[in-house]
N, C-alpha and C. Protein backbone atom coordinates (compact mmCIF):
# COMPACT_ATOMS: atom_id res chain seq x y z
N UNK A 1 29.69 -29.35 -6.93
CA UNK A 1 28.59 -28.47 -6.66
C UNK A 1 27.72 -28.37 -7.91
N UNK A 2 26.96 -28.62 -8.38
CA UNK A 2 25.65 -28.41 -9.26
C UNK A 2 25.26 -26.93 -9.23
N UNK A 3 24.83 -26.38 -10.33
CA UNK A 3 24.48 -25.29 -10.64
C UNK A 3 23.02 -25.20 -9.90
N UNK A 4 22.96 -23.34 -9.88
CA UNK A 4 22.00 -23.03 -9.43
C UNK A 4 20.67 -22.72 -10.89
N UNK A 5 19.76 -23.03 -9.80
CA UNK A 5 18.33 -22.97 -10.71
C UNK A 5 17.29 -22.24 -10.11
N UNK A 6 16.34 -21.62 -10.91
CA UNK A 6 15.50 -21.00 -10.46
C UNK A 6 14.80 -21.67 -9.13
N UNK A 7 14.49 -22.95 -9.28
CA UNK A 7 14.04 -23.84 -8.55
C UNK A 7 14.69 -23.90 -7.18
N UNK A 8 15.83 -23.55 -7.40
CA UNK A 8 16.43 -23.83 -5.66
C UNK A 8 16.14 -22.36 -4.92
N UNK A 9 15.92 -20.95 -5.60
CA UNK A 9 15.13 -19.75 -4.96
C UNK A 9 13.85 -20.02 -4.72
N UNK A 10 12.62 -20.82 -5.60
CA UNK A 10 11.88 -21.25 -5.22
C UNK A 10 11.50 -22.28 -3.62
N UNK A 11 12.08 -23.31 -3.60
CA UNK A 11 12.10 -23.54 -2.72
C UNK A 11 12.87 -23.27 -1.49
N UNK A 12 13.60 -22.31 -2.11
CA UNK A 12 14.06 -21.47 -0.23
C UNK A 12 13.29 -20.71 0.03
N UNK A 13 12.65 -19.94 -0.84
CA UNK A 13 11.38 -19.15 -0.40
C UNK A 13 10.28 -19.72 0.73
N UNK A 14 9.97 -20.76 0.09
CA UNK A 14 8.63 -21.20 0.51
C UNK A 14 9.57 -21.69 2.23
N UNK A 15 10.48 -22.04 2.00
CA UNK A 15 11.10 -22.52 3.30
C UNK A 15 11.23 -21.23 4.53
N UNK A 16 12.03 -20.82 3.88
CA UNK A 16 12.56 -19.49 4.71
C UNK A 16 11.53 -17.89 4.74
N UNK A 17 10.83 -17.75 3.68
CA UNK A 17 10.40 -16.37 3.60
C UNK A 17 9.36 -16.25 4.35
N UNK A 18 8.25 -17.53 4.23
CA UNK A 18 6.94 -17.32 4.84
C UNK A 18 6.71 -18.24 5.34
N UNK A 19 7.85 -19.38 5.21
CA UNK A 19 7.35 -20.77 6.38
C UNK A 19 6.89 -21.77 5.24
N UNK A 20 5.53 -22.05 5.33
CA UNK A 20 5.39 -23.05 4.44
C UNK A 20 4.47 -22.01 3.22
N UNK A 21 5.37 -22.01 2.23
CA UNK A 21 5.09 -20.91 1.15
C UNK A 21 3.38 -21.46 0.75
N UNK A 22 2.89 -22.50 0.42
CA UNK A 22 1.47 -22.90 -0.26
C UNK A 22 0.45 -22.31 1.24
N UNK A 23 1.29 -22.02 2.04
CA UNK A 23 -0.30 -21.84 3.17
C UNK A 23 -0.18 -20.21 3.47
N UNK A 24 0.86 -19.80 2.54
CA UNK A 24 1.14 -18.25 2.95
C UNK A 24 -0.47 -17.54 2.66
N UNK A 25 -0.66 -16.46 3.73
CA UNK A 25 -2.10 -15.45 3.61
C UNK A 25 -1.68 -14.16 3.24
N UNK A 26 -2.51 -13.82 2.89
CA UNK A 26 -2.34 -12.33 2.06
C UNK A 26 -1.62 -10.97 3.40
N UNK A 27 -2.30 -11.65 4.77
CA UNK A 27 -1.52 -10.99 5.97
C UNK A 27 0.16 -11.09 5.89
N UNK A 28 0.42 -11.82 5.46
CA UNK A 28 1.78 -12.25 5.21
C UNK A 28 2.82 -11.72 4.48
N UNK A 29 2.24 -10.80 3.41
CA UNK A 29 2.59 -10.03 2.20
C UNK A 29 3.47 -9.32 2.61
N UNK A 30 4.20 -8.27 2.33
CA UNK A 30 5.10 -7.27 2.51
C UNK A 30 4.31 -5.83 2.41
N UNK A 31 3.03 -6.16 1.55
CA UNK A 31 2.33 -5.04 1.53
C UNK A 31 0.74 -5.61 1.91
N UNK A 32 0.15 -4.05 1.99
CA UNK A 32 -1.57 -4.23 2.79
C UNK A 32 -2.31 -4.02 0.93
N UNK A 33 -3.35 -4.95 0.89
CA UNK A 33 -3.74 -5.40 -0.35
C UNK A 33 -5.60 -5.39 0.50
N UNK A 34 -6.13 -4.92 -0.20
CA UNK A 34 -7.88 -4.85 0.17
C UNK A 34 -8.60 -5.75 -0.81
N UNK A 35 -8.72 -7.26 -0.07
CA UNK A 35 -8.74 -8.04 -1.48
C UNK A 35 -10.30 -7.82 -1.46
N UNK A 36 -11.25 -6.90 -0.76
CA UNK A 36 -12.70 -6.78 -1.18
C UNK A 36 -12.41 -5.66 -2.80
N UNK A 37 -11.96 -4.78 -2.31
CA UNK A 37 -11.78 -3.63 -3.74
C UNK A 37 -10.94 -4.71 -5.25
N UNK A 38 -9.96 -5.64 -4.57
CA UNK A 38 -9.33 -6.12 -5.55
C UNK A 38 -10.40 -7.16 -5.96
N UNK A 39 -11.24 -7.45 -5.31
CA UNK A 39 -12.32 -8.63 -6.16
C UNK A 39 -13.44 -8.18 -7.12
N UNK A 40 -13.95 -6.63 -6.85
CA UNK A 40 -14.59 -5.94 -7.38
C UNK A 40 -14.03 -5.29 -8.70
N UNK A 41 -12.60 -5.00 -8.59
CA UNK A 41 -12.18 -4.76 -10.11
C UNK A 41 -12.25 -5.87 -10.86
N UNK A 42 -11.96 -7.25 -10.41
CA UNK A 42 -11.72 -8.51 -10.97
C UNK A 42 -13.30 -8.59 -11.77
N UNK A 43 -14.58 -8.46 -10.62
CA UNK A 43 -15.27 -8.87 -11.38
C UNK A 43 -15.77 -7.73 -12.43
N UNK A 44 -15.39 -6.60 -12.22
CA UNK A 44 -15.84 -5.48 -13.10
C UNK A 44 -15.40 -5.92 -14.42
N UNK A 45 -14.47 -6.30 -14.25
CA UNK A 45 -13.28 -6.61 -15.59
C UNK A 45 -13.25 -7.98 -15.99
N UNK A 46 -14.25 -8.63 -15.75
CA UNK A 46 -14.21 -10.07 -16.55
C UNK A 46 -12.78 -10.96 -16.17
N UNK A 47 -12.27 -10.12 -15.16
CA UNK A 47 -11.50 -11.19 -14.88
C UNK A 47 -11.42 -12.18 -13.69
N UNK A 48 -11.00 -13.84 -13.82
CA UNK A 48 -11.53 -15.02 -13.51
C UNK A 48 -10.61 -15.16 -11.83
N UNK A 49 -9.24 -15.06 -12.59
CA UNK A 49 -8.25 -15.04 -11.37
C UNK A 49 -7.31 -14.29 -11.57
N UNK A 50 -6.51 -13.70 -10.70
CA UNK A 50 -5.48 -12.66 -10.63
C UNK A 50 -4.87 -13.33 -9.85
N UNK A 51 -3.25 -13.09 -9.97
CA UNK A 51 -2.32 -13.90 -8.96
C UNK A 51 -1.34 -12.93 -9.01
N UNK A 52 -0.87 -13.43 -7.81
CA UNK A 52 0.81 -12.54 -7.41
C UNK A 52 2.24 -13.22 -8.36
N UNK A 53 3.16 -12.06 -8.36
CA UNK A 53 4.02 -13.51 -8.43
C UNK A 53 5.43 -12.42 -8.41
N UNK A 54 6.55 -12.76 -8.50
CA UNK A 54 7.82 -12.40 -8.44
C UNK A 54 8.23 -11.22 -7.33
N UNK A 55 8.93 -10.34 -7.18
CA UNK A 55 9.82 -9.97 -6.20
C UNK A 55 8.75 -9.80 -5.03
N UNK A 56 7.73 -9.49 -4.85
CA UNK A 56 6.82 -9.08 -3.72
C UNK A 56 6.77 -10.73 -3.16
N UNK A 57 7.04 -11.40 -3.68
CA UNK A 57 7.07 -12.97 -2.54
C UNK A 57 8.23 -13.19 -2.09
N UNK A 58 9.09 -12.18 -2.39
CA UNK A 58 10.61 -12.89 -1.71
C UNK A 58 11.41 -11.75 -0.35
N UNK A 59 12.01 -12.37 -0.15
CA UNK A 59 12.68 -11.63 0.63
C UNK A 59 13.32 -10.20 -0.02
N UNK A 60 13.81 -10.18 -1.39
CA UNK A 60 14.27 -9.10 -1.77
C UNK A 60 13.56 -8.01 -2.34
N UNK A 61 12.03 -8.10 -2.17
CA UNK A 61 11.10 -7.15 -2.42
C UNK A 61 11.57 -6.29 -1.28
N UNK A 62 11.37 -4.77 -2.25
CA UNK A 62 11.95 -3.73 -1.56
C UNK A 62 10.95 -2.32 -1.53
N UNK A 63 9.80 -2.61 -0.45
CA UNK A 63 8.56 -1.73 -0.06
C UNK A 63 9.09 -0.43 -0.83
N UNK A 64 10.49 0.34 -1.17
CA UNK A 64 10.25 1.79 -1.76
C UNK A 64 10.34 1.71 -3.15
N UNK A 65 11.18 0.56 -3.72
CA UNK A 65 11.04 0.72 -5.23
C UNK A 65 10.27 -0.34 -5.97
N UNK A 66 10.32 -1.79 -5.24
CA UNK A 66 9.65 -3.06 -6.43
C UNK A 66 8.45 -2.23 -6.66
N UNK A 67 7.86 -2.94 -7.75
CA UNK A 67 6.65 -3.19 -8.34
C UNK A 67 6.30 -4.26 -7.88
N UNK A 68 4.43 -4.62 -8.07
CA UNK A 68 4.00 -5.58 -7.88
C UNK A 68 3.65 -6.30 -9.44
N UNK A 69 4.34 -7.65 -9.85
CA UNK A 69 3.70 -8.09 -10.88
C UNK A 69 2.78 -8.61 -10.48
N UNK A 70 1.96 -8.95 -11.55
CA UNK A 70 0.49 -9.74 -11.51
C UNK A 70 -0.04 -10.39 -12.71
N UNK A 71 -0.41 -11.70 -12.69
CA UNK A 71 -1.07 -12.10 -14.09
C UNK A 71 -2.44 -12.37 -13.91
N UNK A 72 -3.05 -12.06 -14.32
CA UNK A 72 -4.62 -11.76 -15.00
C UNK A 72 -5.61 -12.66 -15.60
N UNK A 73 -6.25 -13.78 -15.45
CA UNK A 73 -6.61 -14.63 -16.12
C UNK A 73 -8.03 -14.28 -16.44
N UNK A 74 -8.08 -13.69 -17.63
CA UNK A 74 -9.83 -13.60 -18.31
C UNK A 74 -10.44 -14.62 -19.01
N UNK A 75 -12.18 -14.28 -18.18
CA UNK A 75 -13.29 -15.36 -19.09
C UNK A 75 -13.02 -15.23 -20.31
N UNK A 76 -13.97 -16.41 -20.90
CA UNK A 76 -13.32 -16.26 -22.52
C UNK A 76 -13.70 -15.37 -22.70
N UNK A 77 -13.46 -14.97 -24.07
CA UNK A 77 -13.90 -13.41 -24.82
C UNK A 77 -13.71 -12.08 -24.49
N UNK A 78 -13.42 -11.59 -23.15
CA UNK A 78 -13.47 -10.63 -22.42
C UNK A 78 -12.80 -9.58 -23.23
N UNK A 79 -11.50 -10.11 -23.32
CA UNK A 79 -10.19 -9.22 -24.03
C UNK A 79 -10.85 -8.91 -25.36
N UNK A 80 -11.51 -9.42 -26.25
CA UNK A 80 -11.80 -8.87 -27.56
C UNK A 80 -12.78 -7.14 -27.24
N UNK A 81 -13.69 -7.71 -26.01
CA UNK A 81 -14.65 -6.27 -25.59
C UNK A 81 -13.65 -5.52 -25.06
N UNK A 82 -12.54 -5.84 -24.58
CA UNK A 82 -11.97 -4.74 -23.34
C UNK A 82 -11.24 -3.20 -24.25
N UNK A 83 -10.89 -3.57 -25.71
CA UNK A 83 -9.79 -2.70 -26.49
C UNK A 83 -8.91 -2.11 -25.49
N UNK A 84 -8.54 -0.66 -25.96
CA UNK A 84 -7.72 0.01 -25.22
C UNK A 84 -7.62 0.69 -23.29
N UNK A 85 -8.81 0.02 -23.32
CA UNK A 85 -9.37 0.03 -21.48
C UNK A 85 -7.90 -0.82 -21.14
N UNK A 86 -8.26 -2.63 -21.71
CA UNK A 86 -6.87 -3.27 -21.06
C UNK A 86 -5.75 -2.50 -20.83
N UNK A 87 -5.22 -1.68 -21.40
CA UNK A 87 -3.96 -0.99 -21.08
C UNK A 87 -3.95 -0.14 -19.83
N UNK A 88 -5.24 0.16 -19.50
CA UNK A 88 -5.22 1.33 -18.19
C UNK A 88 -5.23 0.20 -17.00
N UNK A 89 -5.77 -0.97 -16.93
CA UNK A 89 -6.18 -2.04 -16.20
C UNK A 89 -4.54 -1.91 -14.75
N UNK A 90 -3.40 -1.99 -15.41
CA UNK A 90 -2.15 -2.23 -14.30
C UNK A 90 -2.59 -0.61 -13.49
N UNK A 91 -2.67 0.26 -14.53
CA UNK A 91 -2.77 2.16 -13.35
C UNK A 91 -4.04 1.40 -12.73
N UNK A 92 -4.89 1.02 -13.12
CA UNK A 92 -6.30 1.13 -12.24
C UNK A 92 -5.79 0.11 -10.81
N UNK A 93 -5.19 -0.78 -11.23
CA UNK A 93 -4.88 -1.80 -10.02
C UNK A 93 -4.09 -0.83 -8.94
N UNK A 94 -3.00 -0.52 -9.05
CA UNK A 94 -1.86 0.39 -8.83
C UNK A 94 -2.51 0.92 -8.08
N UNK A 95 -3.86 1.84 -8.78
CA UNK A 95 -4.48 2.65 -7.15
C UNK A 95 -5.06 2.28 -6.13
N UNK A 96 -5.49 1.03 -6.21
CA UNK A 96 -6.07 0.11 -5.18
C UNK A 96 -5.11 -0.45 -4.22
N UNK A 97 -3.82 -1.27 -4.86
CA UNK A 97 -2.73 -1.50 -4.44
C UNK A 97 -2.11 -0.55 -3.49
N UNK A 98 -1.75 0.65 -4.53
CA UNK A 98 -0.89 1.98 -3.54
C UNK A 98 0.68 1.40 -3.69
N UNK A 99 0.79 0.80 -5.26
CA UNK A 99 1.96 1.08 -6.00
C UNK A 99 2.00 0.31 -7.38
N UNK A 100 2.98 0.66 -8.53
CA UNK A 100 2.94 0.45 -9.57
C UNK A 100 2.88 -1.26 -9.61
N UNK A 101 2.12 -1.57 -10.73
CA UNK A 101 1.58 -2.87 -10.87
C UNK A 101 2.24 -3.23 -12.20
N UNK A 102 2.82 -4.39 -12.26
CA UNK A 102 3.47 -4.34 -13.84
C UNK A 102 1.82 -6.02 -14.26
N UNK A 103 1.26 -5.27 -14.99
CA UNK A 103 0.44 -6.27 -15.23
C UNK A 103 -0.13 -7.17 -16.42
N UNK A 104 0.14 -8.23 -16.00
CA UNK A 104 0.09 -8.98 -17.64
C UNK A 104 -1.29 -9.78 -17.57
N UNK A 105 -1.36 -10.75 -18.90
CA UNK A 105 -2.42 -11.34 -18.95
C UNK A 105 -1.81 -12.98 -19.43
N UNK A 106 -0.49 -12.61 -20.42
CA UNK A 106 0.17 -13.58 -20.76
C UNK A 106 1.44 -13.65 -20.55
N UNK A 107 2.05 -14.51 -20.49
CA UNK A 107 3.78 -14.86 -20.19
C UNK A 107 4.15 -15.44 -20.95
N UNK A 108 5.58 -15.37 -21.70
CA UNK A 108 6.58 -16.28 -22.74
C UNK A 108 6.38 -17.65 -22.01
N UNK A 109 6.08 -18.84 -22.17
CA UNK A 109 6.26 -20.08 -21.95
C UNK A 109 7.27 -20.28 -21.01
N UNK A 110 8.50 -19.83 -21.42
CA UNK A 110 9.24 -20.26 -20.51
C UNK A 110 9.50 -19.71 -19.09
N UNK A 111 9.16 -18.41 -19.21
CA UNK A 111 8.72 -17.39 -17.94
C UNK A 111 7.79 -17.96 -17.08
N UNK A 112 6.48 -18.65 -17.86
CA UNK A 112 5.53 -18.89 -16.67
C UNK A 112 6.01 -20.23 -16.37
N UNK A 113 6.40 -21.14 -17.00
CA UNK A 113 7.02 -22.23 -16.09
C UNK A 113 7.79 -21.91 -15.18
N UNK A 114 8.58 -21.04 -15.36
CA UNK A 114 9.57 -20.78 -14.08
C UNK A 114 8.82 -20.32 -12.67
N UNK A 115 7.38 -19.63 -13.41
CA UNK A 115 6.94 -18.51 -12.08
C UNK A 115 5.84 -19.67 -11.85
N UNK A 116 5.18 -20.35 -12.49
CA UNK A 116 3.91 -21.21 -11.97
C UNK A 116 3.12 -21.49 -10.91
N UNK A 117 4.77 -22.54 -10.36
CA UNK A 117 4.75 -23.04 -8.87
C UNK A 117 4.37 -21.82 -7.71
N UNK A 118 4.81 -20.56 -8.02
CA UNK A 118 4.83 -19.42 -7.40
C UNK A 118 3.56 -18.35 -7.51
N UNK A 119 3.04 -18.74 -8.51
CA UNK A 119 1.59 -17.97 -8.23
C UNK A 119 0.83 -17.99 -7.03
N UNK A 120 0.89 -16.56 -6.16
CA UNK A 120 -0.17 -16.39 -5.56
C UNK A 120 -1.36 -15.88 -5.52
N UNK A 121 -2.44 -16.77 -5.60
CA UNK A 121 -3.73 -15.97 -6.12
C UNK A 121 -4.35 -14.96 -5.16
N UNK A 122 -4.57 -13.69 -5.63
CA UNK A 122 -5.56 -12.61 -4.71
C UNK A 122 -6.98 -12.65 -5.05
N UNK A 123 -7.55 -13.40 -6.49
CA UNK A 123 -8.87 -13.53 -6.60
C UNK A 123 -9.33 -14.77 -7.48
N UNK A 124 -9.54 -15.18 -7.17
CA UNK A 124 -10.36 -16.53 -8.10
C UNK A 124 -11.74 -16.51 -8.32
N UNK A 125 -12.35 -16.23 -9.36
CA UNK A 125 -14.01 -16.42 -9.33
C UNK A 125 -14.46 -17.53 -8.88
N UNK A 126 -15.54 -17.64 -7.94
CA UNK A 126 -15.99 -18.98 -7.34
C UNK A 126 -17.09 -19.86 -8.48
């Protein structure tokens, strides 16, 4: 038997949780997400794309306690104007959402390789 890897939850996900995980829709979610309000903070905030990613895509997201993570991808420069605003940015999401947002902008290397494949985007600037 070969050890288990992040990779083999990955692809049971996409198998089992939502069918074919790359065509999953935001209807699909575990939670109701208003991606007009969530595109309007995005662009308020200089930010490019926002994506989903960890327990809210799996089966073991648990509607009374998970959090929603999220990573954040800003135009250049943004973050130098934003100072101490960035820190309110996860509460501001959170109320749009209608629960705690753990929200980043960057990941340890080895974290976002693991989560990559698994990003689901809620906004991309066109």
């Amino acid at each position: 038997m070969r050890p288990w890897s992040i990779r083999d939850d990955l692809n049971s996900c996409r198998i089992s949780c939502f069918g074919d995980y790359l065509g999953m829709s935001v209807a699909e979610l575990p939670i109701q997400i208003d991606r007009e309000q969530v595109a309007r903070f995005c662009r308020e905030r200089g930010i490019r794309k926002l994506s989903l990613f960890g327990s809210v895509l799996h089966r073991d997201f648990d509607p009374q306690r998970s959090d929603v993570d999220v990573l954040a991808e800003f135009e250049p420069g943004v973050l130098k104007k934003a100072g101490f605003q960035y820190f309110g940015y996860g509460e501001e999401l959170a109320g749009i959402i209608g629960r705690k947002v753990d929200f980043c902008s960057r990941l340890h290397p080895l974290i976002f390789n693991r989560i990559k494949d698994e990003l689901f985007p809620l906004y991309e600037r066109a």
